[in-house]
N, C-alpha and C. Protein backbone atom coordinates (compact mmCIF):
# COMPACT_ATOMS: atom_id res chain seq x y z
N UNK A 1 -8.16 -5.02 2.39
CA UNK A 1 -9.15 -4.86 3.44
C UNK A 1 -9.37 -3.37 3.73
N UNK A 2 -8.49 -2.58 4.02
CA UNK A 2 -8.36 -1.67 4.11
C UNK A 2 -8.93 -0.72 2.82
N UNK A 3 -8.50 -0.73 1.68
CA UNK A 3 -9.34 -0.26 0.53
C UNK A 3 -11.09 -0.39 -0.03
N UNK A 4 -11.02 -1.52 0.59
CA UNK A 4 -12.58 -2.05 0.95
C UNK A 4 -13.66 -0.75 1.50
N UNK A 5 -12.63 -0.51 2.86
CA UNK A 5 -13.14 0.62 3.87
C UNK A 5 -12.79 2.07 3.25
N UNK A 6 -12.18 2.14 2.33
CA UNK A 6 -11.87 3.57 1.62
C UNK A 6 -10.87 3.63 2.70
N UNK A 7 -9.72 3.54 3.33
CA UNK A 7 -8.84 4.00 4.15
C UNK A 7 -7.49 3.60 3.95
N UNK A 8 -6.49 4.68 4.10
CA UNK A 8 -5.35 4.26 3.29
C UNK A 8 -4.59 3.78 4.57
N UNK A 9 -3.23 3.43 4.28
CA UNK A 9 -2.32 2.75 5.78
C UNK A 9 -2.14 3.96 6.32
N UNK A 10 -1.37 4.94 5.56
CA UNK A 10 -1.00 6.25 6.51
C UNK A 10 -2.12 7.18 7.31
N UNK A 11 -3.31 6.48 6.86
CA UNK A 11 -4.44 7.31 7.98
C UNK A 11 -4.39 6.70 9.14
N UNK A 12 -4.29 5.59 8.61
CA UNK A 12 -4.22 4.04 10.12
C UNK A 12 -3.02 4.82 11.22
N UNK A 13 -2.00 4.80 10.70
CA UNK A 13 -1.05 5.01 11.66
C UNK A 13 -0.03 3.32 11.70
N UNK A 14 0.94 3.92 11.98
CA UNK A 14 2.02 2.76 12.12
C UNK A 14 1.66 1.35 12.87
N UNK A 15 1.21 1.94 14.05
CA UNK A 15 1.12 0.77 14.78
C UNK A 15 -0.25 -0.04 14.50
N UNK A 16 -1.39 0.81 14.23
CA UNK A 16 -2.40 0.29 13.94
C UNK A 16 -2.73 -0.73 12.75
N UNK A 17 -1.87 -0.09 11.35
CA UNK A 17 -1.54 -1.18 10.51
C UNK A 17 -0.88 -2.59 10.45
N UNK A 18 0.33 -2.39 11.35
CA UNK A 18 0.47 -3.94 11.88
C UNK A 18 -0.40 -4.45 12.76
N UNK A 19 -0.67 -4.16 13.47
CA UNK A 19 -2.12 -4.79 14.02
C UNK A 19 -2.67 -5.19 13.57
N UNK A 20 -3.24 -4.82 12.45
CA UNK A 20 -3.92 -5.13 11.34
C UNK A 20 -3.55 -6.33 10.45
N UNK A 21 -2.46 -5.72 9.85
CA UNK A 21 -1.54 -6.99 9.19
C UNK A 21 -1.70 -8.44 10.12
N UNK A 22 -1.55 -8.25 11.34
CA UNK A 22 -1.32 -9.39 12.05
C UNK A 22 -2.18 -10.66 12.16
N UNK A 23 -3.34 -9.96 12.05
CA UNK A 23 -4.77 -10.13 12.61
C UNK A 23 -5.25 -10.67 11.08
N UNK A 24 -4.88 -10.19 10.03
CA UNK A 24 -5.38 -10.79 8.57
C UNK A 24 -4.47 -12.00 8.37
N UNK A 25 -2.84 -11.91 8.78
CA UNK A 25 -2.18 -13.06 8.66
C UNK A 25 -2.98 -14.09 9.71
N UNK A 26 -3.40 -14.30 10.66
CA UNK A 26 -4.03 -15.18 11.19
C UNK A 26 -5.05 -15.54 10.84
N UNK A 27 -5.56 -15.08 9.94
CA UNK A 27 -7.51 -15.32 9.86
C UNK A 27 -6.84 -16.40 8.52
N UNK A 28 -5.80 -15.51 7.43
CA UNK A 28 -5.41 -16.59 6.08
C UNK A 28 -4.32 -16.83 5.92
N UNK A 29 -3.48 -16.64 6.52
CA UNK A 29 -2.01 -17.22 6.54
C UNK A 29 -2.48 -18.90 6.46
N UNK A 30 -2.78 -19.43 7.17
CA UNK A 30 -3.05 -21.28 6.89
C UNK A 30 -3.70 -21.47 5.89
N UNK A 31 -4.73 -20.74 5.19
CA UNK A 31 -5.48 -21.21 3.86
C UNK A 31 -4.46 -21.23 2.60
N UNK A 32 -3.29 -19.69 3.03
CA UNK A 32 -2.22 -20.03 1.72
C UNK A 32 -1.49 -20.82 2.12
N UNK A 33 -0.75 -21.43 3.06
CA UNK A 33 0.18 -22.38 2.96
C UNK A 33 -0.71 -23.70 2.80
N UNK A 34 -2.46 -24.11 3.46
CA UNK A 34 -2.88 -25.53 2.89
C UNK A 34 -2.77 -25.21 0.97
N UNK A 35 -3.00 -23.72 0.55
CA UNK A 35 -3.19 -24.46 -0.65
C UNK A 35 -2.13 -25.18 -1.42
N UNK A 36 -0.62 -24.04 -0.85
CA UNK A 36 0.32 -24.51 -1.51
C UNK A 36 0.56 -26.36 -1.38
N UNK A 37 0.68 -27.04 -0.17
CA UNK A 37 1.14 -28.31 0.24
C UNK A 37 -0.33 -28.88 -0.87
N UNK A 38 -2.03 -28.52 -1.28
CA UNK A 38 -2.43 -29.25 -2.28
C UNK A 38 -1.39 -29.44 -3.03
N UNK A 39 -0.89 -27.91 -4.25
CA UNK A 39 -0.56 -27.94 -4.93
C UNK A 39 0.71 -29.29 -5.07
N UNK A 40 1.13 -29.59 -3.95
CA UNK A 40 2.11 -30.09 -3.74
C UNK A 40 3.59 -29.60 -4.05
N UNK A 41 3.86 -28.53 -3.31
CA UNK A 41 5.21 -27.69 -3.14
C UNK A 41 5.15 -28.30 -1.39
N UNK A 42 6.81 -28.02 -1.64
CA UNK A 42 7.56 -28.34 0.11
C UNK A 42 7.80 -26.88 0.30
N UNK A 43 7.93 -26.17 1.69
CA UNK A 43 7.84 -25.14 1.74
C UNK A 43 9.15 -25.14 2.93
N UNK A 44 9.83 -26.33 2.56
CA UNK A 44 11.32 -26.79 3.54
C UNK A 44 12.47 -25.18 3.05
């Protein structure tokens, strides 16, 4: 996402990159774990 924008993490700054991180794990964090349970993996 960030490369997208031409901007590297260390311009971001520490805190701003997890922010970041956080905010992308919520938007697709559930699309990778539905795909895995298609695939049919347990993720126990």
């Amino acid at each position: 996402m960030l490369a997208s924008e031409r901007i590297k993490r260390v311009e971001v700054g520490g805190d701003e990159f997890e922010k970041q991180v956080w905010e992308w794990k919520e938007k697709y964090g559930g699309i990778i774990t539905n795909q895995i349970k298609r695939l049919g993996a347990s993720c126990d």
